[in-house]
PDB file of N, CA and C in Angstrom:
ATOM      1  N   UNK A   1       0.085  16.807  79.137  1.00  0.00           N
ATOM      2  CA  UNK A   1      -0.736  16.512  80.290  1.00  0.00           C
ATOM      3  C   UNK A   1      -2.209  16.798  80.025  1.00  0.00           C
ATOM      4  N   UNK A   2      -2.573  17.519  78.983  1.00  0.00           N
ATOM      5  CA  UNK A   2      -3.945  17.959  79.017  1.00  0.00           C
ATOM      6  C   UNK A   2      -4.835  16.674  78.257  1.00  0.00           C
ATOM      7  N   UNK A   3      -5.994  16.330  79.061  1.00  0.00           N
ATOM      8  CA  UNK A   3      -6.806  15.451  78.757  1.00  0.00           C
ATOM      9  C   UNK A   3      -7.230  15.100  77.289  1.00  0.00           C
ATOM     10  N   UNK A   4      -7.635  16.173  76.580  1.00  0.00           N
ATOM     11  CA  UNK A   4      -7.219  15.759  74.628  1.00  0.00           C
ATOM     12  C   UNK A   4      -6.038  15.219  74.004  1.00  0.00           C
ATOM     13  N   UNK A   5      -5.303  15.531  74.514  1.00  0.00           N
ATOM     14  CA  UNK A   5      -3.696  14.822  74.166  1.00  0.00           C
ATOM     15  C   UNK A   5      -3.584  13.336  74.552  1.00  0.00           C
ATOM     16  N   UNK A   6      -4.123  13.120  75.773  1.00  0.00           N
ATOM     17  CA  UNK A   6      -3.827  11.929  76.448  1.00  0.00           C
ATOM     18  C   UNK A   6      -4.774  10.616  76.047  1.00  0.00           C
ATOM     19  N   UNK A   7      -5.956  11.489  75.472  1.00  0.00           N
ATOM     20  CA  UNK A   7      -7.039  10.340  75.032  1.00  0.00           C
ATOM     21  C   UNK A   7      -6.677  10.524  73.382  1.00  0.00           C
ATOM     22  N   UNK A   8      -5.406  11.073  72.846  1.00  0.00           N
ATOM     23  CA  UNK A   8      -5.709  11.000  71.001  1.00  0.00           C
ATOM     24  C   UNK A   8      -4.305  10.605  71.010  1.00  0.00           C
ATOM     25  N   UNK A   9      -4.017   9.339  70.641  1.00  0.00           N
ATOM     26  CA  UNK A   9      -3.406   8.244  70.055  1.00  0.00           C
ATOM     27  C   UNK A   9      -2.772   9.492  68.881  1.00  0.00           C
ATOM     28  N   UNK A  10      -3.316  10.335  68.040  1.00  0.00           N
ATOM     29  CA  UNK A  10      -2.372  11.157  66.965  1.00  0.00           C
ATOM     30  C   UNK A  10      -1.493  12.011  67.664  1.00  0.00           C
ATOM     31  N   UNK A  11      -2.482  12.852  68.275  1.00  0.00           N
ATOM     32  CA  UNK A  11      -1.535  14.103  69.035  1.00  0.00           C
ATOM     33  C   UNK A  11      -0.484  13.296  69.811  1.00  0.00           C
ATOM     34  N   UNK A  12      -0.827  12.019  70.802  1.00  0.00           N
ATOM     35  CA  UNK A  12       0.308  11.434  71.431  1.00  0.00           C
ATOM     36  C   UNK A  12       1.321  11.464  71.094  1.00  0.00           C
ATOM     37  N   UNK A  13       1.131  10.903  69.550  1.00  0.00           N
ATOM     38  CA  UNK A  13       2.369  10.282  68.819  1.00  0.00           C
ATOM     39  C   UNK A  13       3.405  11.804  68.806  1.00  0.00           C
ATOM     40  N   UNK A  14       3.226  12.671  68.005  1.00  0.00           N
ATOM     41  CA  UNK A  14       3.769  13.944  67.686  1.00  0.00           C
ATOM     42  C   UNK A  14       4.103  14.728  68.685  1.00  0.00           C
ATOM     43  N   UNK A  15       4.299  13.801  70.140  1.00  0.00           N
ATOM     44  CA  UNK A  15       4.839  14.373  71.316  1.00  0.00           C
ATOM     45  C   UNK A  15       6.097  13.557  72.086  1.00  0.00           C
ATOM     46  N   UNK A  16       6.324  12.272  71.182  1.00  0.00           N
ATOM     47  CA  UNK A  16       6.862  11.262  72.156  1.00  0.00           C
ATOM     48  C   UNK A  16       7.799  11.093  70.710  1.00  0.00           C
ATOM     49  N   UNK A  17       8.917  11.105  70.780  1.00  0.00           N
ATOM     50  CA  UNK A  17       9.871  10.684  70.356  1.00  0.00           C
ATOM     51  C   UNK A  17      10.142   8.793  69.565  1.00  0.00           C
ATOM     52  N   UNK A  18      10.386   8.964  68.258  1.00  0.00           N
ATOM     53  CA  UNK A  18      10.757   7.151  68.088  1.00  0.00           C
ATOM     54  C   UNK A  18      11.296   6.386  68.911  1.00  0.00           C
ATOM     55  N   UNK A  19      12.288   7.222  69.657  1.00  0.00           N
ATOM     56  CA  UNK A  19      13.104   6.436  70.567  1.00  0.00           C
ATOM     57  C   UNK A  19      12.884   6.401  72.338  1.00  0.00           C
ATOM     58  N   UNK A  20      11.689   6.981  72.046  1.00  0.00           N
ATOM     59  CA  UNK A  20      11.003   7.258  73.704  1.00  0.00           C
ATOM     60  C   UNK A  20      10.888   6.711  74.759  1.00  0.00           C
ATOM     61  N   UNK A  21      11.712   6.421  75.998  1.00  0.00           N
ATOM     62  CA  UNK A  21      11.488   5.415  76.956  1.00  0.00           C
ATOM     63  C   UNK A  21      11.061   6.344  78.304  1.00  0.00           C
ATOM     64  N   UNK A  22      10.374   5.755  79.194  1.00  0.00           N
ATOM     65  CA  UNK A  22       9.682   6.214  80.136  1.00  0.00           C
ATOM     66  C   UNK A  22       9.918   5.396  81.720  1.00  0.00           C
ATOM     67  N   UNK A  23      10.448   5.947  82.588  1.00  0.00           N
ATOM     68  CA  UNK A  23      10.375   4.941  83.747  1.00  0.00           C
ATOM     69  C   UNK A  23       9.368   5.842  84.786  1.00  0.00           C
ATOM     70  N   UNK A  24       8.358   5.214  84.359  1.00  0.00           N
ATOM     71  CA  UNK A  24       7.341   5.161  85.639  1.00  0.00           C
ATOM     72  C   UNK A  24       6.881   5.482  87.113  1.00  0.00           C
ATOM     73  N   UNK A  25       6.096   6.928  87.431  1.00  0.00           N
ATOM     74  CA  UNK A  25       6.230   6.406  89.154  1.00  0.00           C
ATOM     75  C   UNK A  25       6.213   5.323  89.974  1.00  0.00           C
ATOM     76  N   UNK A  26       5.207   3.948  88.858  1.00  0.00           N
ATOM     77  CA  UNK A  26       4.844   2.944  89.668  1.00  0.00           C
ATOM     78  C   UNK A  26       6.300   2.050  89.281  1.00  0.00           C
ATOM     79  N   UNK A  27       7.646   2.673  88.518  1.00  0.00           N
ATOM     80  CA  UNK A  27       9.073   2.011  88.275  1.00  0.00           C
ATOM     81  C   UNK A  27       8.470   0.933  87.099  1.00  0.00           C
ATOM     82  N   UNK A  28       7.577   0.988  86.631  1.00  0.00           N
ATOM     83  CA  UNK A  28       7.848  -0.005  84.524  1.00  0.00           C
ATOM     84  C   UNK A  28       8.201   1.107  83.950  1.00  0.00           C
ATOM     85  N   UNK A  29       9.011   0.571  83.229  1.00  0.00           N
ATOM     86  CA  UNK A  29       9.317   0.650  82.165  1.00  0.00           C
ATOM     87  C   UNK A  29       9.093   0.490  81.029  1.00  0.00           C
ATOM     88  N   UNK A  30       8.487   1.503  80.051  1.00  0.00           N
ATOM     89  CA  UNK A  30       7.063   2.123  78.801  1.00  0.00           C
ATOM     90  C   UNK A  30       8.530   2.148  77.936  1.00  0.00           C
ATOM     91  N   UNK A  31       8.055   1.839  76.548  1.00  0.00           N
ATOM     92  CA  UNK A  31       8.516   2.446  75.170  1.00  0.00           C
ATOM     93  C   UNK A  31       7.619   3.193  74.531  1.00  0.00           C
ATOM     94  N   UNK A  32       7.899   3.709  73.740  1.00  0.00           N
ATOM     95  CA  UNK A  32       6.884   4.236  72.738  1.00  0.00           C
ATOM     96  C   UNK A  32       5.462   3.388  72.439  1.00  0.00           C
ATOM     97  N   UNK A  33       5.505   2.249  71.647  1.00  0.00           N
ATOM     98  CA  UNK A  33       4.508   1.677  71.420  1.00  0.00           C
ATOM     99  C   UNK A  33       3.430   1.520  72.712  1.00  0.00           C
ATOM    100  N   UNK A  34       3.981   0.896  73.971  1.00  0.00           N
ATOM    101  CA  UNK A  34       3.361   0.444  74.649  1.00  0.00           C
ATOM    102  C   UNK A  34       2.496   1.796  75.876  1.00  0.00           C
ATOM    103  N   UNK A  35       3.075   2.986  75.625  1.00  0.00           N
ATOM    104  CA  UNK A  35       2.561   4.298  76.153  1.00  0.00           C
ATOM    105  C   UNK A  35       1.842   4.770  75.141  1.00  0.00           C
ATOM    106  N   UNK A  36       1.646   4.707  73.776  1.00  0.00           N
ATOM    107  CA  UNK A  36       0.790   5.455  73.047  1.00  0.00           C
ATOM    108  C   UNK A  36      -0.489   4.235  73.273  1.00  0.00           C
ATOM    109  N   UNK A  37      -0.451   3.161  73.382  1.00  0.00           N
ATOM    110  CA  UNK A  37      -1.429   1.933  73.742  1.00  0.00           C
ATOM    111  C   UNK A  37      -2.066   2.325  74.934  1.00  0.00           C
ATOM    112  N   UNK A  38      -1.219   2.539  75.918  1.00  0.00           N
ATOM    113  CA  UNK A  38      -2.354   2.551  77.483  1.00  0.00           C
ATOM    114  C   UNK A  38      -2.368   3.873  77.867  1.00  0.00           C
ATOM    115  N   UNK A  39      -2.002   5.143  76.891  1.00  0.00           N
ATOM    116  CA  UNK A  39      -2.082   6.430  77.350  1.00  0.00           C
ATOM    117  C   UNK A  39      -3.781   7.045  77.724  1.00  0.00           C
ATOM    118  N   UNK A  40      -4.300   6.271  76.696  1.00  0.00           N
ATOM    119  CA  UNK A  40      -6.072   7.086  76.720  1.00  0.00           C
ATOM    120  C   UNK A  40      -6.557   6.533  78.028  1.00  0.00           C
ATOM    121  N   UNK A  41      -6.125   5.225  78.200  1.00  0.00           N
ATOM    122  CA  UNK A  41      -6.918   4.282  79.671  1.00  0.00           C
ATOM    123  C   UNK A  41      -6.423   4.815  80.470  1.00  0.00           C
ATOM    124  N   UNK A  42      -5.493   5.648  80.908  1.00  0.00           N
ATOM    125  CA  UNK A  42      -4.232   6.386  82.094  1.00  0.00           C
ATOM    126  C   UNK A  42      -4.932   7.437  82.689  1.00  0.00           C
ATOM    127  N   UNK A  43      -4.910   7.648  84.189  1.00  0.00           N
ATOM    128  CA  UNK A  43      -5.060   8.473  84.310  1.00  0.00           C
ATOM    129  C   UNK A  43      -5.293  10.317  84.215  1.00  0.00           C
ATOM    130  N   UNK A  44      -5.847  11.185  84.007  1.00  0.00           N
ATOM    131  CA  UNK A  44      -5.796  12.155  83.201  1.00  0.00           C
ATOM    132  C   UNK A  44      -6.528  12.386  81.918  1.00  0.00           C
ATOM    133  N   UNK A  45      -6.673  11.519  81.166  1.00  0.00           N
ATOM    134  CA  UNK A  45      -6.848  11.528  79.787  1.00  0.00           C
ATOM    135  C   UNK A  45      -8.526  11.972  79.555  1.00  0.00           C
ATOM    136  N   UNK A  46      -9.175  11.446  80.593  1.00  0.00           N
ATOM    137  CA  UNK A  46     -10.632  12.182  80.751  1.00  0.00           C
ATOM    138  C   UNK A  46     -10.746  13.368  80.896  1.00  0.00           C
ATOM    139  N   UNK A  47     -11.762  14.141  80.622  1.00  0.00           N
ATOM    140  CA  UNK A  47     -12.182  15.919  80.366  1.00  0.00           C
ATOM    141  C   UNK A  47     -12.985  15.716  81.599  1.00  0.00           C
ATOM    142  N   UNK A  48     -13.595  14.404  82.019  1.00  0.00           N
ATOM    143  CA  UNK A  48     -14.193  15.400  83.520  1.00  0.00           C
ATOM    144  C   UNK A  48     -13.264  14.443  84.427  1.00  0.00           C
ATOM    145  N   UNK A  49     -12.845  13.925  84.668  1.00  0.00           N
ATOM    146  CA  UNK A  49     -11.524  13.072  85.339  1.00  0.00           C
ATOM    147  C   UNK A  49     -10.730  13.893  86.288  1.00  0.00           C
ATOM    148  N   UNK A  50      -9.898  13.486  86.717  1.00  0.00           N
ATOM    149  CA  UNK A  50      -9.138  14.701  87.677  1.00  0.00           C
ATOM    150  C   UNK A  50      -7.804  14.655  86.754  1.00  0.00           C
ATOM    151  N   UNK A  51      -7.461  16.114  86.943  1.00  0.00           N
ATOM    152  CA  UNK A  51      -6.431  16.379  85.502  1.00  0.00           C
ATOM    153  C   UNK A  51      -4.794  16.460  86.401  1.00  0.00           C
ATOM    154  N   UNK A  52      -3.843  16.391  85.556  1.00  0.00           N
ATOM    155  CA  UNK A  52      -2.646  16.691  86.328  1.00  0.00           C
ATOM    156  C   UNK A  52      -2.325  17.891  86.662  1.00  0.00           C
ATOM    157  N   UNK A  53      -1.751  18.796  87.505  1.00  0.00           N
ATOM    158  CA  UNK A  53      -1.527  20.283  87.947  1.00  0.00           C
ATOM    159  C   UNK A  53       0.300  19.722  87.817  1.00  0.00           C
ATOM    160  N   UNK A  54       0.783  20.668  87.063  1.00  0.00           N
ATOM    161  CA  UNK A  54       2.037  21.090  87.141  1.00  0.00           C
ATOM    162  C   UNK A  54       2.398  21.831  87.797  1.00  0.00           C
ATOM    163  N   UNK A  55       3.357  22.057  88.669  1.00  0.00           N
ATOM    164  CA  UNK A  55       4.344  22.824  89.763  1.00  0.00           C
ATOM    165  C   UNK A  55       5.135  23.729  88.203  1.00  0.00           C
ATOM    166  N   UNK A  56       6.124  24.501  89.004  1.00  0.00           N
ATOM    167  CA  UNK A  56       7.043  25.368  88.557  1.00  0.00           C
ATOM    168  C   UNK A  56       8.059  24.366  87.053  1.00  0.00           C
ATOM    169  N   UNK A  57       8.587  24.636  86.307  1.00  0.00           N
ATOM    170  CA  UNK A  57       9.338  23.751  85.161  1.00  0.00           C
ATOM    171  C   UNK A  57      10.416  24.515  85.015  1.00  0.00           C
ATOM    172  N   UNK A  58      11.599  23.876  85.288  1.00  0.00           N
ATOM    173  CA  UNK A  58      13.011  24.273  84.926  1.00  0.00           C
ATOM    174  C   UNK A  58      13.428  23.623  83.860  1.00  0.00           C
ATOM    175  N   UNK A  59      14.174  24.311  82.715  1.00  0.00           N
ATOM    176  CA  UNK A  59      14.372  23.650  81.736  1.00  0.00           C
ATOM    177  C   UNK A  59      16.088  24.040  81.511  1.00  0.00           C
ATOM    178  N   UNK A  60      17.038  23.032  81.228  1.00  0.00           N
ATOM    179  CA  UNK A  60      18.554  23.224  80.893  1.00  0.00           C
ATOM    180  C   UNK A  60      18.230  23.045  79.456  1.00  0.00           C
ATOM    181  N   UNK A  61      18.755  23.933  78.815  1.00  0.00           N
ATOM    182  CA  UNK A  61      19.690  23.196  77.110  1.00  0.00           C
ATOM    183  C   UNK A  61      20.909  22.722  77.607  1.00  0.00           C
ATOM    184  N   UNK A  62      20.976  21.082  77.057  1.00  0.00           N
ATOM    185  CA  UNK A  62      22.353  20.175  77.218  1.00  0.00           C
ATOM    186  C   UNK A  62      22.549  20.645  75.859  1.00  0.00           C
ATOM    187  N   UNK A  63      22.380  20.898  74.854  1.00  0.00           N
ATOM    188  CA  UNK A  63      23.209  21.040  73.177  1.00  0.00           C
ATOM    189  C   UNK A  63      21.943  21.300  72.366  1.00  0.00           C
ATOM    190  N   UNK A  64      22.542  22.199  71.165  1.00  0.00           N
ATOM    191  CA  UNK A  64      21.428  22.426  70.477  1.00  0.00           C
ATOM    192  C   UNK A  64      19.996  21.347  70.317  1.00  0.00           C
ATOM    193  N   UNK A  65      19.212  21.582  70.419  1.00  0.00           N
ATOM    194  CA  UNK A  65      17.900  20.847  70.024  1.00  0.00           C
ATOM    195  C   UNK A  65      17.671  19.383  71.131  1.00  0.00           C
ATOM    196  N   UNK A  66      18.237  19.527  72.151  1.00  0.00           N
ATOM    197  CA  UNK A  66      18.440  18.746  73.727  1.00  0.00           C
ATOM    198  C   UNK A  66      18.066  19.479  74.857  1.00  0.00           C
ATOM    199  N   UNK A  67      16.651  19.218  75.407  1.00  0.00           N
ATOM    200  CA  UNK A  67      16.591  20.280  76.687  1.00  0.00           C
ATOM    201  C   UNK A  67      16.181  19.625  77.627  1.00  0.00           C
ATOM    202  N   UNK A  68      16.399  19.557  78.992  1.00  0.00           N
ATOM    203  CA  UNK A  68      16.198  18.470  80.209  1.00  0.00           C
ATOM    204  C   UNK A  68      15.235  19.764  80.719  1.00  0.00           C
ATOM    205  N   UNK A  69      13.791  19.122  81.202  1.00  0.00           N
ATOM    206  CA  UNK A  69      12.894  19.514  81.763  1.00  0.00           C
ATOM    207  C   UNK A  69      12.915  19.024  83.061  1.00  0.00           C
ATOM    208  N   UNK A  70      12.495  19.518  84.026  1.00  0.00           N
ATOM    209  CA  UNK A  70      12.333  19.055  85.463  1.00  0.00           C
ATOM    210  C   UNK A  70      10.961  19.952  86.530  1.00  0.00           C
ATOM    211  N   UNK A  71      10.092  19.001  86.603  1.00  0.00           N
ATOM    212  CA  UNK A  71       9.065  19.834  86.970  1.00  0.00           C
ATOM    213  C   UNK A  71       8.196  19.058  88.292  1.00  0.00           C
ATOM    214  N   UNK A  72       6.949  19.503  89.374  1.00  0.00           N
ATOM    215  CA  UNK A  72       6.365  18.568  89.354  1.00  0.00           C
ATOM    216  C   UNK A  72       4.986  18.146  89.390  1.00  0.00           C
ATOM    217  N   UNK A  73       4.381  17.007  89.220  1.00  0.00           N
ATOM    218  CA  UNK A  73       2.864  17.335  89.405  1.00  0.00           C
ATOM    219  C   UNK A  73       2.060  16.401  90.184  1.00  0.00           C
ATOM    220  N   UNK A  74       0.723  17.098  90.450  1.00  0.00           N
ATOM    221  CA  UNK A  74      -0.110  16.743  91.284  1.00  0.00           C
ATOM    222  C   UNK A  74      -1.562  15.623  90.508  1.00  0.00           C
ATOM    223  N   UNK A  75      -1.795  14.670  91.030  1.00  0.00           N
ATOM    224  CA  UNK A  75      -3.441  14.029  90.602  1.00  0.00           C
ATOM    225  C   UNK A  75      -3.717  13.443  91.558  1.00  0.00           C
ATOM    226  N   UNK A  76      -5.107  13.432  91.392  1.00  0.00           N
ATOM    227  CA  UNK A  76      -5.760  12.684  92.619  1.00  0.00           C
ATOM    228  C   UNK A  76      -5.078  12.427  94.007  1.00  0.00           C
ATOM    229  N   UNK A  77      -4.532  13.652  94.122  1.00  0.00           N
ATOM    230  CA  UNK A  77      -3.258  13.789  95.702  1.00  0.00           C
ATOM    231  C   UNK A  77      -2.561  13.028  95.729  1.00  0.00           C
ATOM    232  N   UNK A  78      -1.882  12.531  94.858  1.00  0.00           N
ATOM    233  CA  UNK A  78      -0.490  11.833  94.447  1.00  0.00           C
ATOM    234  C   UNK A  78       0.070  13.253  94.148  1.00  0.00           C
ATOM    235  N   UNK A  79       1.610  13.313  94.399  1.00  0.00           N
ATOM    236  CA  UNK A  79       2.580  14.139  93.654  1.00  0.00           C
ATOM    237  C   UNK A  79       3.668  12.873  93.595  1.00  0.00           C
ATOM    238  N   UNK A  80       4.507  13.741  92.085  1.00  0.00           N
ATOM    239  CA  UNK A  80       5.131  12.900  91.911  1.00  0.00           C
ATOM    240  C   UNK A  80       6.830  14.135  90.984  1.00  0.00           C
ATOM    241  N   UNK A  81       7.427  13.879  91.374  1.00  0.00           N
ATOM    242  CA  UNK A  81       8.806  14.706  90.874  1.00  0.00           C
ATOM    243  C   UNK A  81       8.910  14.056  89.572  1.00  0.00           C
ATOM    244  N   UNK A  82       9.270  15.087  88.170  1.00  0.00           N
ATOM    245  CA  UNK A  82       9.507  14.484  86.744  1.00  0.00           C
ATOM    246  C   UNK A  82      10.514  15.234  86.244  1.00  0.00           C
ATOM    247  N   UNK A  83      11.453  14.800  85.322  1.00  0.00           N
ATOM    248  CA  UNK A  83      12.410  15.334  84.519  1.00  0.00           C
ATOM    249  C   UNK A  83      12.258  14.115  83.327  1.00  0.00           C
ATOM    250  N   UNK A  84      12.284  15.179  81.997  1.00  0.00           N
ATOM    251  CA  UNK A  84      12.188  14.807  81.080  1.00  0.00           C
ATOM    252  C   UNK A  84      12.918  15.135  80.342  1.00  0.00           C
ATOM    253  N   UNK A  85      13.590  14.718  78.804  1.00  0.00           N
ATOM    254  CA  UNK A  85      14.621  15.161  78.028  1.00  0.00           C
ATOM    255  C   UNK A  85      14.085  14.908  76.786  1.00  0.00           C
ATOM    256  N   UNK A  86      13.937  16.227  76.041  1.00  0.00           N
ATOM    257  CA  UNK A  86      12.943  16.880  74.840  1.00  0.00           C
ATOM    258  C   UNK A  86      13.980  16.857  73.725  1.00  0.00           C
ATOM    259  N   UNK A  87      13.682  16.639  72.697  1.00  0.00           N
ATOM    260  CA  UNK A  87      14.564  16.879  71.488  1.00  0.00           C
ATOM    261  C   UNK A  87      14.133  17.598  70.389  1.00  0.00           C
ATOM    262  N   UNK A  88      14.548  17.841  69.373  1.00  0.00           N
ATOM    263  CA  UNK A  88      14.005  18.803  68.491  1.00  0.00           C
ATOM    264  C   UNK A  88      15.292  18.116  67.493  1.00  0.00           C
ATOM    265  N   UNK A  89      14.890  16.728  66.676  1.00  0.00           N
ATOM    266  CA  UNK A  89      16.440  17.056  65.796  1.00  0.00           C
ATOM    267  C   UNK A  89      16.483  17.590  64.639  1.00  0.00           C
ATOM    268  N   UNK A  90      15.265  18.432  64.207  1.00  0.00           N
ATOM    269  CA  UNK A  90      15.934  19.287  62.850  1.00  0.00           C
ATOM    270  C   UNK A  90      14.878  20.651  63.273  1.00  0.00           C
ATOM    271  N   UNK A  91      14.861  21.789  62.271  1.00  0.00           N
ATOM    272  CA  UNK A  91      14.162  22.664  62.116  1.00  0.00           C
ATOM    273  C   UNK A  91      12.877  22.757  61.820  1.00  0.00           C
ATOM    274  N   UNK A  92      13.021  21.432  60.889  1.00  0.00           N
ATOM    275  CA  UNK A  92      11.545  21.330  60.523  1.00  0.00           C
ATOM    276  C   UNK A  92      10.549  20.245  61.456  1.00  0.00           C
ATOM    277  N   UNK A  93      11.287  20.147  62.070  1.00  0.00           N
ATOM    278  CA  UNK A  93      10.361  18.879  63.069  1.00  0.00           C
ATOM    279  C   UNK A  93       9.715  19.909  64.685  1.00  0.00           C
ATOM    280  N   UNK A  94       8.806  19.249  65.124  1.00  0.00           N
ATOM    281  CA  UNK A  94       8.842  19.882  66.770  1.00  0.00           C
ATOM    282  C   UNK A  94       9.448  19.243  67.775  1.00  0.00           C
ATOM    283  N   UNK A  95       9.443  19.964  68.831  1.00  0.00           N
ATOM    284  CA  UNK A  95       9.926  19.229  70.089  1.00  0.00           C
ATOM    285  C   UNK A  95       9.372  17.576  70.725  1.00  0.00           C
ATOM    286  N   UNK A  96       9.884  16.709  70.684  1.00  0.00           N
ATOM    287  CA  UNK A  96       9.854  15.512  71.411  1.00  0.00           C
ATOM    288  C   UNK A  96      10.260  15.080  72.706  1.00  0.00           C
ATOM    289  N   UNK A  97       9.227  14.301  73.572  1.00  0.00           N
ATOM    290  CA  UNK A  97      10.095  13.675  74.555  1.00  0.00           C
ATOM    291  C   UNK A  97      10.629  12.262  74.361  1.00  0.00           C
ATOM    292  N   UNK A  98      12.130  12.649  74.450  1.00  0.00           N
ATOM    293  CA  UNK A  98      12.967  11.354  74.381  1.00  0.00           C
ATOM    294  C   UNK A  98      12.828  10.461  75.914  1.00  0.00           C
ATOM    295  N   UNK A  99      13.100  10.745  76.785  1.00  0.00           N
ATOM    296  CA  UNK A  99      13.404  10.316  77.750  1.00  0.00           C
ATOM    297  C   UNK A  99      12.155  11.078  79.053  1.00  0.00           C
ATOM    298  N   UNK A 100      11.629   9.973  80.199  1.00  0.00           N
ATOM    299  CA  UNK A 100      10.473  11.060  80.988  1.00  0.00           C
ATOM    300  C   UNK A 100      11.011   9.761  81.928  1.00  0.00           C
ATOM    301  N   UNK A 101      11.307  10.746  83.641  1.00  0.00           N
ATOM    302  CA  UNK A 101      11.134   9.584  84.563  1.00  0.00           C
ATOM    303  C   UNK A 101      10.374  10.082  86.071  1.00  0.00           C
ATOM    304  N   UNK A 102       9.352   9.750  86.615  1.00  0.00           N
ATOM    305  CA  UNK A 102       9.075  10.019  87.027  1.00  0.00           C
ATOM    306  C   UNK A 102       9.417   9.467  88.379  1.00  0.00           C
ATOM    307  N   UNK A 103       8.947  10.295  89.537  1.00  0.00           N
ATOM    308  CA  UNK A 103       9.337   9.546  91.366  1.00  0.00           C
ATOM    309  C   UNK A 103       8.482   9.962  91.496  1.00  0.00           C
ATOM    310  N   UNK A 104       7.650   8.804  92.404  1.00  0.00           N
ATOM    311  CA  UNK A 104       6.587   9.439  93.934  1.00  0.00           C
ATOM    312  C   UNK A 104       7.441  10.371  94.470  1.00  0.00           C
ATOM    313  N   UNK A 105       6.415  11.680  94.997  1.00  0.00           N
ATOM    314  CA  UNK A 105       6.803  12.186  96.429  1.00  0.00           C
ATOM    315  C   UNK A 105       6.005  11.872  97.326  1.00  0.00           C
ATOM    316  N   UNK A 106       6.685  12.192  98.534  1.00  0.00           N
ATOM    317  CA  UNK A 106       5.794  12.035  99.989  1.00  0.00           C
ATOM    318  C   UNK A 106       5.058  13.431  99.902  1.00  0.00           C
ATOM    319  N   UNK A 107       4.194  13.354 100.712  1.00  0.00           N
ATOM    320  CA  UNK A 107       3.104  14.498 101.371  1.00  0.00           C
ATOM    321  C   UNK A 107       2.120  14.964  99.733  1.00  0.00           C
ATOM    322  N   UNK A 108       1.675  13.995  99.463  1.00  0.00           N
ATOM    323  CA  UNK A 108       0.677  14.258  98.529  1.00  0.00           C
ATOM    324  C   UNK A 108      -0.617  14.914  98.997  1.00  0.00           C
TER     325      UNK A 108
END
């Protein structure tokens, strides 16, 4: 979520999984390629921009190196409910998001 990440196409990459799909608050549906493409133009990605605020994050391990995140956040008085599913498939690699879906909430 932090605005350097969101405007660098490198760091992006080394956060999003090969197999990365995304369903959208606004409901499209992103792959990898096409979210590391419109991530810098996206909301957030600016340093004086209005940034995202994260709520509280619950995280399950489903199986080794599989963890379902569920959290939520705030921009420009939008909130929106997210659960995401992170992977890690070896030791030597870092954590990835495989899977991110986001919902509007009401009372933004």
């Amino acid at each position: 979520m932090a605005p350097e990440v969101r405007a660098s196409r490198a760091l992006a990459e080394g956060l999003l999984d090969p197999e990365f799909v995304e369903v959208g608050a606004s409901g499209r549906r992103w792959d990898r390629e096409a979210m590391l493409a419109a991530l810098a133009g996206m909301a957030g990605a600016s340093e004086d921009g209005p940034r995202y605020e994260a709520g509280p994050m619950t995280g399950v391990v489903l199986a080794p190196g599989l963890v379902h995140l569920t959290y939520e956040t705030r921009i420009g008085g939008r909130r929106a409910l997210r659960s995401s599913i992170w992977r890690k498939p070896d030791e030597g690699s870092g954590w990835r998001t495989y899977y991110h879906q986001a919902t509007p909430a009401p009372g933004g």
